[in-house]
C-alpha atoms as a PDB file:
ATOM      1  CA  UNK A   1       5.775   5.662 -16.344  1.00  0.00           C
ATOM      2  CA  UNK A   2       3.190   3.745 -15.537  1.00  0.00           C
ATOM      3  CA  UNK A   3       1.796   5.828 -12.406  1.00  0.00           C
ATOM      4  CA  UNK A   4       2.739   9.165 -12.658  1.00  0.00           C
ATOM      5  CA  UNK A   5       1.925  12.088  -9.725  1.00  0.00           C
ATOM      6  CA  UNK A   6       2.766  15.721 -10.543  1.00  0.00           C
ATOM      7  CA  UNK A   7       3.192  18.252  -7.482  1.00  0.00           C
ATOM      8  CA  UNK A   8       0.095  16.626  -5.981  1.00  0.00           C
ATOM      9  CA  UNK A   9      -1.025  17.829  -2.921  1.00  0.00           C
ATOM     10  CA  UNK A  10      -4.478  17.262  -0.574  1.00  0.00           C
ATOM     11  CA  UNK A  11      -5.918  19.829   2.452  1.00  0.00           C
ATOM     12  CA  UNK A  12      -8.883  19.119   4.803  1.00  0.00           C
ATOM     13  CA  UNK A  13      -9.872  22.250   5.757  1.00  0.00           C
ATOM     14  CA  UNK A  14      -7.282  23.703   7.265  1.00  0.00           C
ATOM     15  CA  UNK A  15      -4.970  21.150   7.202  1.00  0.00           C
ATOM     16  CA  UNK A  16      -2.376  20.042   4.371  1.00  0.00           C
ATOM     17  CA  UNK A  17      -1.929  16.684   4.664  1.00  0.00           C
ATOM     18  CA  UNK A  18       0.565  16.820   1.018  1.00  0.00           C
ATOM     19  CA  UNK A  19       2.104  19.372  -0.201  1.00  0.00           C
ATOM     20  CA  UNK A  20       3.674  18.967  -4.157  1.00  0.00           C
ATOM     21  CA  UNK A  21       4.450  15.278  -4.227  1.00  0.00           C
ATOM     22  CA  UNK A  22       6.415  14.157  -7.443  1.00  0.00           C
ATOM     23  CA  UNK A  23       7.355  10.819  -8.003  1.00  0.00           C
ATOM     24  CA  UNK A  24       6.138   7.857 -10.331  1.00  0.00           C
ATOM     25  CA  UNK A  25       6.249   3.843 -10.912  1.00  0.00           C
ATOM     26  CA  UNK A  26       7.378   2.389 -13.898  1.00  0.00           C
ATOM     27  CA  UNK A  27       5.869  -0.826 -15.192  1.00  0.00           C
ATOM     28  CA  UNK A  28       7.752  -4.130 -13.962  1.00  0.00           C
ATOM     29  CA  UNK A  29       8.873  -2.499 -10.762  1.00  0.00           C
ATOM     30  CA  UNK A  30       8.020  -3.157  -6.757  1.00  0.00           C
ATOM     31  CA  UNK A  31       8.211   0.277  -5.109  1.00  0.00           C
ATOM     32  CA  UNK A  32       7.987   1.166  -1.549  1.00  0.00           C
ATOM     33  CA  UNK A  33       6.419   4.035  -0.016  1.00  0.00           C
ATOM     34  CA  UNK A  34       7.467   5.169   3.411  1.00  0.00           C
ATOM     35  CA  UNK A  35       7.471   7.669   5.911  1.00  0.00           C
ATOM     36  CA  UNK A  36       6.473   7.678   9.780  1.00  0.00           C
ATOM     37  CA  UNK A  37       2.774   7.487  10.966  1.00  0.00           C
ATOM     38  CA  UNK A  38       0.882  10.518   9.962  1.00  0.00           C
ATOM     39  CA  UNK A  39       3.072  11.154   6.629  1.00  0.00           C
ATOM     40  CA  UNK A  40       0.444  11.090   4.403  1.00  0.00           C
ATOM     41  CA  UNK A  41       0.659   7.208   2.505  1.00  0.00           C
ATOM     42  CA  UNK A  42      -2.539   6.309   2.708  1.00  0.00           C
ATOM     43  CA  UNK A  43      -3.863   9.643   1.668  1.00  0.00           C
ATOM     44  CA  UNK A  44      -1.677   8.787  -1.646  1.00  0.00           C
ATOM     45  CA  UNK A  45      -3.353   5.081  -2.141  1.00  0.00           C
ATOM     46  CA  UNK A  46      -6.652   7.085  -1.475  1.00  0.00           C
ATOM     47  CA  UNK A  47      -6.312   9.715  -4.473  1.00  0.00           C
ATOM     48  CA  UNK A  48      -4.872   7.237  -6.586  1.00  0.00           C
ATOM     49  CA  UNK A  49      -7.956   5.095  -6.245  1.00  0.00           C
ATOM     50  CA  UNK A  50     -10.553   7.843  -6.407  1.00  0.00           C
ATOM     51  CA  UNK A  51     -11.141   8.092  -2.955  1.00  0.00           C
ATOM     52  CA  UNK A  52     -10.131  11.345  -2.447  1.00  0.00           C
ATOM     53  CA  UNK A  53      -9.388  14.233  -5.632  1.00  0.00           C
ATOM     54  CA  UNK A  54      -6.273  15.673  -4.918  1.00  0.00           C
ATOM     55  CA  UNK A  55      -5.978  19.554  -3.963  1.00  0.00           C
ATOM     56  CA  UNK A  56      -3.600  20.271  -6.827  1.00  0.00           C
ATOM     57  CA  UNK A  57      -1.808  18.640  -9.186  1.00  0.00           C
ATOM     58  CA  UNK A  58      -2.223  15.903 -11.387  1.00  0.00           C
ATOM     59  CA  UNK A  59      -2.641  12.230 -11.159  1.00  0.00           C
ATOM     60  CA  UNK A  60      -2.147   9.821 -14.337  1.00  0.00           C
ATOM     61  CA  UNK A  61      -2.313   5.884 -14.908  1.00  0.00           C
ATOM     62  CA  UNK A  62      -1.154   4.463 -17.794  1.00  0.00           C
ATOM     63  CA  UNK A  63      -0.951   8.070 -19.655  1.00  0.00           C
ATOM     64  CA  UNK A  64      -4.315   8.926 -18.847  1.00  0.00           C
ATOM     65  CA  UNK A  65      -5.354  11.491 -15.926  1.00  0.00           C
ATOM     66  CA  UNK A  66      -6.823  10.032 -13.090  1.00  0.00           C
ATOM     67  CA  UNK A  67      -9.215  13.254 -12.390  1.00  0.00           C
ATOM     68  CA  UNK A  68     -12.904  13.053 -11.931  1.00  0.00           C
ATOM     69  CA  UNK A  69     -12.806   9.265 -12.480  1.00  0.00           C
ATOM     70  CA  UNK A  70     -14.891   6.733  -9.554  1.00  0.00           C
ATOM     71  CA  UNK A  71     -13.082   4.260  -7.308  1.00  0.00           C
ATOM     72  CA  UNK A  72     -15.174   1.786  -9.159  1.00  0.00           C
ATOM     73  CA  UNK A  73     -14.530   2.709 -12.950  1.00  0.00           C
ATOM     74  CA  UNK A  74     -10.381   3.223 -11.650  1.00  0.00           C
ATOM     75  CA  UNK A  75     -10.879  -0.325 -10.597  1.00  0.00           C
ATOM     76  CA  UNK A  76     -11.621  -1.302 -14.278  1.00  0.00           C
ATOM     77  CA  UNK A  77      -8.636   0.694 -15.842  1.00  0.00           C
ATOM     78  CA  UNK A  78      -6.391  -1.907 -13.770  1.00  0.00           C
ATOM     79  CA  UNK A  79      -5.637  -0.491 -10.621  1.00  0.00           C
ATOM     80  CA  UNK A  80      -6.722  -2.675  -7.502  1.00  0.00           C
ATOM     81  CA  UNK A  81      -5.739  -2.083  -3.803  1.00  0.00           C
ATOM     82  CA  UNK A  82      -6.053  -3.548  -0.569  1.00  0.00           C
ATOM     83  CA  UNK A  83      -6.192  -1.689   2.580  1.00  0.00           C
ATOM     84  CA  UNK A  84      -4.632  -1.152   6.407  1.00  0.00           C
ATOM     85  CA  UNK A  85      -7.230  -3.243   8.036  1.00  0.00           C
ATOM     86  CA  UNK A  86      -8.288  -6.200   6.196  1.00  0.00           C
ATOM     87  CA  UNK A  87     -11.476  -5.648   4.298  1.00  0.00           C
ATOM     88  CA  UNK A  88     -12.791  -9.072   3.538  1.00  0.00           C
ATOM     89  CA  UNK A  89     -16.325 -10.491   3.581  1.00  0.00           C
ATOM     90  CA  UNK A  90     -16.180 -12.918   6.515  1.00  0.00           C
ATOM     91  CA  UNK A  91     -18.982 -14.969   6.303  1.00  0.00           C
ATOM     92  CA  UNK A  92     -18.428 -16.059   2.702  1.00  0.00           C
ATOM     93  CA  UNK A  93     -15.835 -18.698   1.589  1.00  0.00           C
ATOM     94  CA  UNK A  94     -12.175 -17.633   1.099  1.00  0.00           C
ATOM     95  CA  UNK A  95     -13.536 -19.039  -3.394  1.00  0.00           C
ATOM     96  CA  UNK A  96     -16.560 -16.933  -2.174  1.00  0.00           C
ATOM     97  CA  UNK A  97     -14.601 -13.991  -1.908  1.00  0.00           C
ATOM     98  CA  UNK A  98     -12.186 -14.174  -4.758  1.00  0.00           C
ATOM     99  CA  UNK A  99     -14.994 -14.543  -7.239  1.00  0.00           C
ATOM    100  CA  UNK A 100     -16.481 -11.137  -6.238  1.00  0.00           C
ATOM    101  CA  UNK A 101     -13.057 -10.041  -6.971  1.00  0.00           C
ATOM    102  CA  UNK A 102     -13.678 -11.346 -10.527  1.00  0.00           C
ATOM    103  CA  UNK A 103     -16.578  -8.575 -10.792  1.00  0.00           C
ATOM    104  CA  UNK A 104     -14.996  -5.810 -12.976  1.00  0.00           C
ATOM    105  CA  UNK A 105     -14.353  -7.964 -16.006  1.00  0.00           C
ATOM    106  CA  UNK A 106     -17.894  -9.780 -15.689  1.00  0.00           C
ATOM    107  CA  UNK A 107     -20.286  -9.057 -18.521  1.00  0.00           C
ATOM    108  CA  UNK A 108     -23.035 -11.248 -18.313  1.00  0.00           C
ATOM    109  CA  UNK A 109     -26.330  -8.991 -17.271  1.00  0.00           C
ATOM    110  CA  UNK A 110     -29.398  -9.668 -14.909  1.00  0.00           C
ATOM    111  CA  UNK A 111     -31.722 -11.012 -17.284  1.00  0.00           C
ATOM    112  CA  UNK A 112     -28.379 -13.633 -18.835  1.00  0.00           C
ATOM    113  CA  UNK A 113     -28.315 -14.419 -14.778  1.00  0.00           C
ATOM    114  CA  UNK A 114     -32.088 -14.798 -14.558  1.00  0.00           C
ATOM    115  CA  UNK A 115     -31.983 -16.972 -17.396  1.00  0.00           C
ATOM    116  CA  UNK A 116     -29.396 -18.944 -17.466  1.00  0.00           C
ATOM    117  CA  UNK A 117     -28.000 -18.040 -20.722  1.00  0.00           C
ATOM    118  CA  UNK A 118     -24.743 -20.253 -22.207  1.00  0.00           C
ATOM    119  CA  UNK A 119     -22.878 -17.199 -22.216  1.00  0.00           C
ATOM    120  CA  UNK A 120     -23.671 -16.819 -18.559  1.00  0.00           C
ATOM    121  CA  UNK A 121     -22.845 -20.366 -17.688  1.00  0.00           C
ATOM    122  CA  UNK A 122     -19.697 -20.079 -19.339  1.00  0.00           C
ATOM    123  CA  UNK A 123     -18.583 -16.806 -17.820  1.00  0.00           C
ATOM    124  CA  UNK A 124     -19.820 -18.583 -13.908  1.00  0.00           C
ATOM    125  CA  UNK A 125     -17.549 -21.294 -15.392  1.00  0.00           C
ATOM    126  CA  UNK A 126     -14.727 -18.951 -16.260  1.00  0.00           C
ATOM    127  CA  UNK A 127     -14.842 -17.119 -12.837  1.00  0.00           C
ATOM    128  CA  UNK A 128     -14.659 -20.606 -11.050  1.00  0.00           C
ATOM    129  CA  UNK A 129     -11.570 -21.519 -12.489  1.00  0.00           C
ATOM    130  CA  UNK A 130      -9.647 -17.730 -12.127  1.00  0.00           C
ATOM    131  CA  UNK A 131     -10.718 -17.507  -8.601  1.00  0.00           C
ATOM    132  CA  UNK A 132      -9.462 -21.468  -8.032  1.00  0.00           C
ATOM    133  CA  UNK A 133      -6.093 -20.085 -10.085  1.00  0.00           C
ATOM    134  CA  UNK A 134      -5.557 -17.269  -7.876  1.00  0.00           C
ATOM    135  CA  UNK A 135      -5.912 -19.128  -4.257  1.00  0.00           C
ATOM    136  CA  UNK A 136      -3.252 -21.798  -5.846  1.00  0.00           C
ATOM    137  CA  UNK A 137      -1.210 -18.425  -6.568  1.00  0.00           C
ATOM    138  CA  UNK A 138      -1.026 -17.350  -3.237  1.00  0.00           C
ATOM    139  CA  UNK A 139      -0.591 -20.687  -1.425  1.00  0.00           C
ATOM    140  CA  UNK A 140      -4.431 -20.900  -0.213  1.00  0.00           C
ATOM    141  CA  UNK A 141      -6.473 -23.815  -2.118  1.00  0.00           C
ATOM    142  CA  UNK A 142      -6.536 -26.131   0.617  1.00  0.00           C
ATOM    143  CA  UNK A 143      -8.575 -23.305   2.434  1.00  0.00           C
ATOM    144  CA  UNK A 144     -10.974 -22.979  -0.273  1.00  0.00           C
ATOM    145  CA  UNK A 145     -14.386 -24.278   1.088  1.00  0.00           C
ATOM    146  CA  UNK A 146     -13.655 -22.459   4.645  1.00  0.00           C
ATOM    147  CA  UNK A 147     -14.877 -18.937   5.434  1.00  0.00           C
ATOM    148  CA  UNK A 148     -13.323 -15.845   5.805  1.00  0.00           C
ATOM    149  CA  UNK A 149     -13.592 -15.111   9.088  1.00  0.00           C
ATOM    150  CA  UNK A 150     -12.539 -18.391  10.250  1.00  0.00           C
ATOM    151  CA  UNK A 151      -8.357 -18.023   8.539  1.00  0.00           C
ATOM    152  CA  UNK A 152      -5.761 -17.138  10.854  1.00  0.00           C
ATOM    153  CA  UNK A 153      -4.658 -13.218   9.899  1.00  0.00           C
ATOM    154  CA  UNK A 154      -1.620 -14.247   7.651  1.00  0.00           C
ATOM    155  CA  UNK A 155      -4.115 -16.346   5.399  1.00  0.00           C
ATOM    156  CA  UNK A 156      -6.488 -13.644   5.409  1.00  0.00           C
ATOM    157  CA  UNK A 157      -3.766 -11.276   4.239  1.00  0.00           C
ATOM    158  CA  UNK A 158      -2.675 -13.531   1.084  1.00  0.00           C
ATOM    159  CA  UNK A 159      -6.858 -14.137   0.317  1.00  0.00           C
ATOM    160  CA  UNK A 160      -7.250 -10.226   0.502  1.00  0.00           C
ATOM    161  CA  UNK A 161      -4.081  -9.906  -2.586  1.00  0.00           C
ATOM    162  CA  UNK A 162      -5.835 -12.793  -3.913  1.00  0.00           C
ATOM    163  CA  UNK A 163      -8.810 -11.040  -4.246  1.00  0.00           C
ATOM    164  CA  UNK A 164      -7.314  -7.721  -5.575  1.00  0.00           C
ATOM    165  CA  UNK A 165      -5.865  -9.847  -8.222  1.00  0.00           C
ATOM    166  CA  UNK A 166      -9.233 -10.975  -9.328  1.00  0.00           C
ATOM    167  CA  UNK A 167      -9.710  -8.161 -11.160  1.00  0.00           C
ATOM    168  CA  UNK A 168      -6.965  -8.210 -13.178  1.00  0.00           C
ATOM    169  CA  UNK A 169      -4.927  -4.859 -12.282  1.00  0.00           C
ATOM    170  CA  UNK A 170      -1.577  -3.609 -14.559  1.00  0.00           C
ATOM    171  CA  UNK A 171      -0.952  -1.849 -10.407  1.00  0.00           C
ATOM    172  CA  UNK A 172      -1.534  -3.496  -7.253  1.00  0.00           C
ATOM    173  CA  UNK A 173      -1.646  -1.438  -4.297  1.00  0.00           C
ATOM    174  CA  UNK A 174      -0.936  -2.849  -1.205  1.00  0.00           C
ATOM    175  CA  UNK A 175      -1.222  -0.928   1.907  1.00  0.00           C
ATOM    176  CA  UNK A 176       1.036  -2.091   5.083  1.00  0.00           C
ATOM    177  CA  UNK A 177       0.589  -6.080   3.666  1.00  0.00           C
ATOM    178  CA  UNK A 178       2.932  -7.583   6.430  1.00  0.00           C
ATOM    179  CA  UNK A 179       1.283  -5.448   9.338  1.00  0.00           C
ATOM    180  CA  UNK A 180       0.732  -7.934  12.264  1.00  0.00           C
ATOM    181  CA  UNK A 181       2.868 -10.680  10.717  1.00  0.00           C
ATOM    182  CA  UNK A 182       5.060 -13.252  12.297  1.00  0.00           C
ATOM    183  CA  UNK A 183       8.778 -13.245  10.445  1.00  0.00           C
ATOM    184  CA  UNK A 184       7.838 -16.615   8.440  1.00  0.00           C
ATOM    185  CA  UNK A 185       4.787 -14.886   7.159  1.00  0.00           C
ATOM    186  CA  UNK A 186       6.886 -11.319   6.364  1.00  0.00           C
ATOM    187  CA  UNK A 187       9.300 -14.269   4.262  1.00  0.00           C
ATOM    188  CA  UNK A 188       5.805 -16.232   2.564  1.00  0.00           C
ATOM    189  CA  UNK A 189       4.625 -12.323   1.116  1.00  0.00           C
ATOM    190  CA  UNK A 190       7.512 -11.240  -0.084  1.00  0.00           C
ATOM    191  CA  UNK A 191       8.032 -14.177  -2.190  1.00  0.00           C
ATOM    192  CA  UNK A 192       4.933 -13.647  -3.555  1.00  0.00           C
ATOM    193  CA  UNK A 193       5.013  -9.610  -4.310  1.00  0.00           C
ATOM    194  CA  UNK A 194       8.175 -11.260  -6.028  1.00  0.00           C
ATOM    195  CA  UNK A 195       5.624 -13.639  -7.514  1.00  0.00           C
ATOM    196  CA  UNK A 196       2.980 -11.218  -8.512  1.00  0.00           C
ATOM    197  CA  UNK A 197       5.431  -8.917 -10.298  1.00  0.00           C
ATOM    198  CA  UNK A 198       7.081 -11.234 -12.165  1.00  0.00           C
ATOM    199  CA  UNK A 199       3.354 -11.977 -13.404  1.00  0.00           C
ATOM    200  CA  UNK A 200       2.979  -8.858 -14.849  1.00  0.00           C
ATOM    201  CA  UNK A 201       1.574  -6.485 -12.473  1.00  0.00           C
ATOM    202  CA  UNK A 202       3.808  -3.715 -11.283  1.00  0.00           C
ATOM    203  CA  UNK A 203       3.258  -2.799  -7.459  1.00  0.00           C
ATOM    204  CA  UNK A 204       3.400   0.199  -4.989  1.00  0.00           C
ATOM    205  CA  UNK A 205       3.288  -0.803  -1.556  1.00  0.00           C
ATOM    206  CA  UNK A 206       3.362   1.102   2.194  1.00  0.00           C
ATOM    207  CA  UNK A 207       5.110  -0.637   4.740  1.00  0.00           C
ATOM    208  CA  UNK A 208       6.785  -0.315   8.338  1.00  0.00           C
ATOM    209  CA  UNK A 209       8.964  -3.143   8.025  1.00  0.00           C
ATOM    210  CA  UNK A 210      11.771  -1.610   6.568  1.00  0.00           C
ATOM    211  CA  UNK A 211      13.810  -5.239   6.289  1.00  0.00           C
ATOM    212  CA  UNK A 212      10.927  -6.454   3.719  1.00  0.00           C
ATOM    213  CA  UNK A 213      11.088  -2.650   1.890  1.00  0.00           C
ATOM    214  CA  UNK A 214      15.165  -2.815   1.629  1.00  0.00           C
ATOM    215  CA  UNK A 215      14.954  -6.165   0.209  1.00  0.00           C
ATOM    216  CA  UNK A 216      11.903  -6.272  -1.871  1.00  0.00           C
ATOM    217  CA  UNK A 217      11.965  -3.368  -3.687  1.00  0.00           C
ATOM    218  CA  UNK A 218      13.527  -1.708  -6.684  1.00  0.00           C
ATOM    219  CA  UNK A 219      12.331   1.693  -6.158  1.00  0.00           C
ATOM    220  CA  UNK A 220      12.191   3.605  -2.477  1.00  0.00           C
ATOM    221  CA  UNK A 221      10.059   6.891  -1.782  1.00  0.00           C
ATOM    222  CA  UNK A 222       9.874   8.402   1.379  1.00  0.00           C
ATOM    223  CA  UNK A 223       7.922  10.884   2.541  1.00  0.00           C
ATOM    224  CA  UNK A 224       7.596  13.086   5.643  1.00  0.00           C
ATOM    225  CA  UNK A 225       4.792  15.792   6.812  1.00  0.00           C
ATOM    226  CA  UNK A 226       3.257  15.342   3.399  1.00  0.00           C
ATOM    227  CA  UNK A 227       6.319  16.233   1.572  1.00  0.00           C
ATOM    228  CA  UNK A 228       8.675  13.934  -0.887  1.00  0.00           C
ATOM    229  CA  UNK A 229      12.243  13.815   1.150  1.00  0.00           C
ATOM    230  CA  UNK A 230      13.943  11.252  -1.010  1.00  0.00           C
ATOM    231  CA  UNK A 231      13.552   8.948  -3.731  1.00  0.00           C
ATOM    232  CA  UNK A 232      16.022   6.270  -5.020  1.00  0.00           C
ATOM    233  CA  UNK A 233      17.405   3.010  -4.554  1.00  0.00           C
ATOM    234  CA  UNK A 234      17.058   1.053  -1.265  1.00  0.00           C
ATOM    235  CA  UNK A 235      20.716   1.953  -0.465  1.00  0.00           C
ATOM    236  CA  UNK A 236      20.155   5.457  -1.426  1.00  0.00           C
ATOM    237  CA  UNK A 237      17.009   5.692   0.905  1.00  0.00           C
ATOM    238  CA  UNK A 238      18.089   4.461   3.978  1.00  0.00           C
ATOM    239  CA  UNK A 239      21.390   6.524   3.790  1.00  0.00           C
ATOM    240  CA  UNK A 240      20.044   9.387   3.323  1.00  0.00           C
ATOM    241  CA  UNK A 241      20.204  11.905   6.251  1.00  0.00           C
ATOM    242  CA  UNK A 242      16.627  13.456   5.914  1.00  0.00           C
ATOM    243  CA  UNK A 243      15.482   9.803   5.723  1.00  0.00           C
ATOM    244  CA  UNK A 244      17.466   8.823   9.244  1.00  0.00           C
ATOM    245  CA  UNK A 245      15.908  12.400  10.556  1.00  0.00           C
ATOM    246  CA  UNK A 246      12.527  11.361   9.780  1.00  0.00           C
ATOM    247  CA  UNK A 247      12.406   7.898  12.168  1.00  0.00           C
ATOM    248  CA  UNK A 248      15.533   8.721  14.419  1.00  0.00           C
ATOM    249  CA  UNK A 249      15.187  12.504  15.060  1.00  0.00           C
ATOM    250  CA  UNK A 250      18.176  14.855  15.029  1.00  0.00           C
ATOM    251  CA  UNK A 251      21.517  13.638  16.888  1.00  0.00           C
ATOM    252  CA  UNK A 252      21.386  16.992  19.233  1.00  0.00           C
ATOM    253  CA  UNK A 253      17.512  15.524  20.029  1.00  0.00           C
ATOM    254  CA  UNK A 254      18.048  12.281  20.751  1.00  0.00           C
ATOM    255  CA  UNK A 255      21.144  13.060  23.581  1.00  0.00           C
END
């Protein structure tokens, strides 16, 4: 597996928000977490980026623990993320902001800046053309030159992947990516999680739409007051009568 959690759990205080969460992602595949509002998703994305250290349990990437480690230096290893509301820096250029994505495999030092060293001019030169490559990738080079702030939301969506990509992850997180999105725009990113996978980066998404989670993904985990309920297939998922508890409520409740 590539991502691997072992009876993980996280409290806040008082409060459990998991409880012994077991599941993992194997390289290649596109799998959906889900669960209703308050399940405890994000809290996931959050330990597995160093956010938050879990309670208990035990974390792993690529057959290393995750434990102790910085968002920053998790970053590096080949995880990226993006996040619930989009996090981008407005008043640069939609380049602008891929470059900065293109940070964590940057070597070039102050002093090479300062100076203008060839090996610093070649690496500017380098970063150009990635972050050029990656806004073709996700449909946005004619949008290159404009800022941030100034894309409609479904562009700023695809720039915010585009920018996670930047640094060159082995596992993309993406955190409710269709959220606010019209039904052409749900069609445009799933094409390109289709995309991005079959690139070579295996991804673990949380999403609401359950149309783009039944057909997108290989792999379905659900999870409900911070605990695992099911894990399988699509199919197996949806059909599953904790699952259909957790969003619909018990028959008896609902008359």
């Amino acid at each position: 597996m590539l991502l691997e959690l072992n009876n993980v759990g996280k409290s806040f205080g008082g409060i459990t928000a998991l409880r012994d969460v077991t599941f993992g992602v194997a390289e290649g595949e596109i799998v959906g977490l889900i669960g209703p509002n308050g399940a405890g998703k994000t809290t996931i994305f959050n330990m597995v980026t160093g956010i938050f250290e879990p309670s208990n349990g035990h974390i792993s990437f690529a057959g290393q623990p995750l434990a102790g480690i910085p968002p920053h230096k998790i970053t590096a290893r080949g995880i990226a993320r993006t996040f619930q509301n989009i996090r981008l820096f407005g008043h640069l250029s939609a380049l602008e902001n891929v470059k900065v994505g293109c940070h964590t495999w940057t070597r070039a030092g102050f002093w090479a800046s300062l100076l203008k060293t060839r090996r610093q001019r070649e690496e500017e030169r380098a970063v150009e053309q990635k972050a050029s490559e990656l806004l073709a990738f996700v449909g946005l080079s004619d949008v290159a030159d404009l800022r941030a702030d100034t894309l409609p939301y479904g562009q700023q969506r695809r720039l915010e992947i585009a920018r996670a990509l930047a640094t060159q992850p082995k596992l993309l997180l993406l955190d409710e990516p269709a959220a606010g999105m019209i039904e052409s725009e749900t069609k445009e990113l799933m094409e390109l999680v289709r995309k991005i996978r079959d690139n070579g980066t295996t991804v673990l998404l949380v999403e609401h739409d359950m149309g783009l989670v039944m057909n997108l993904c290989d792999k379905v985990v659900c999870i409900n007051f911070g605990v695992k309920i099911a894990e399988g297939t699509p199919d197996e998922v949806q059909n599953h009568p904790d699952v259909i508890e957790a969003y619909l409520g018990k028959e008896e409740e609902a008359c």
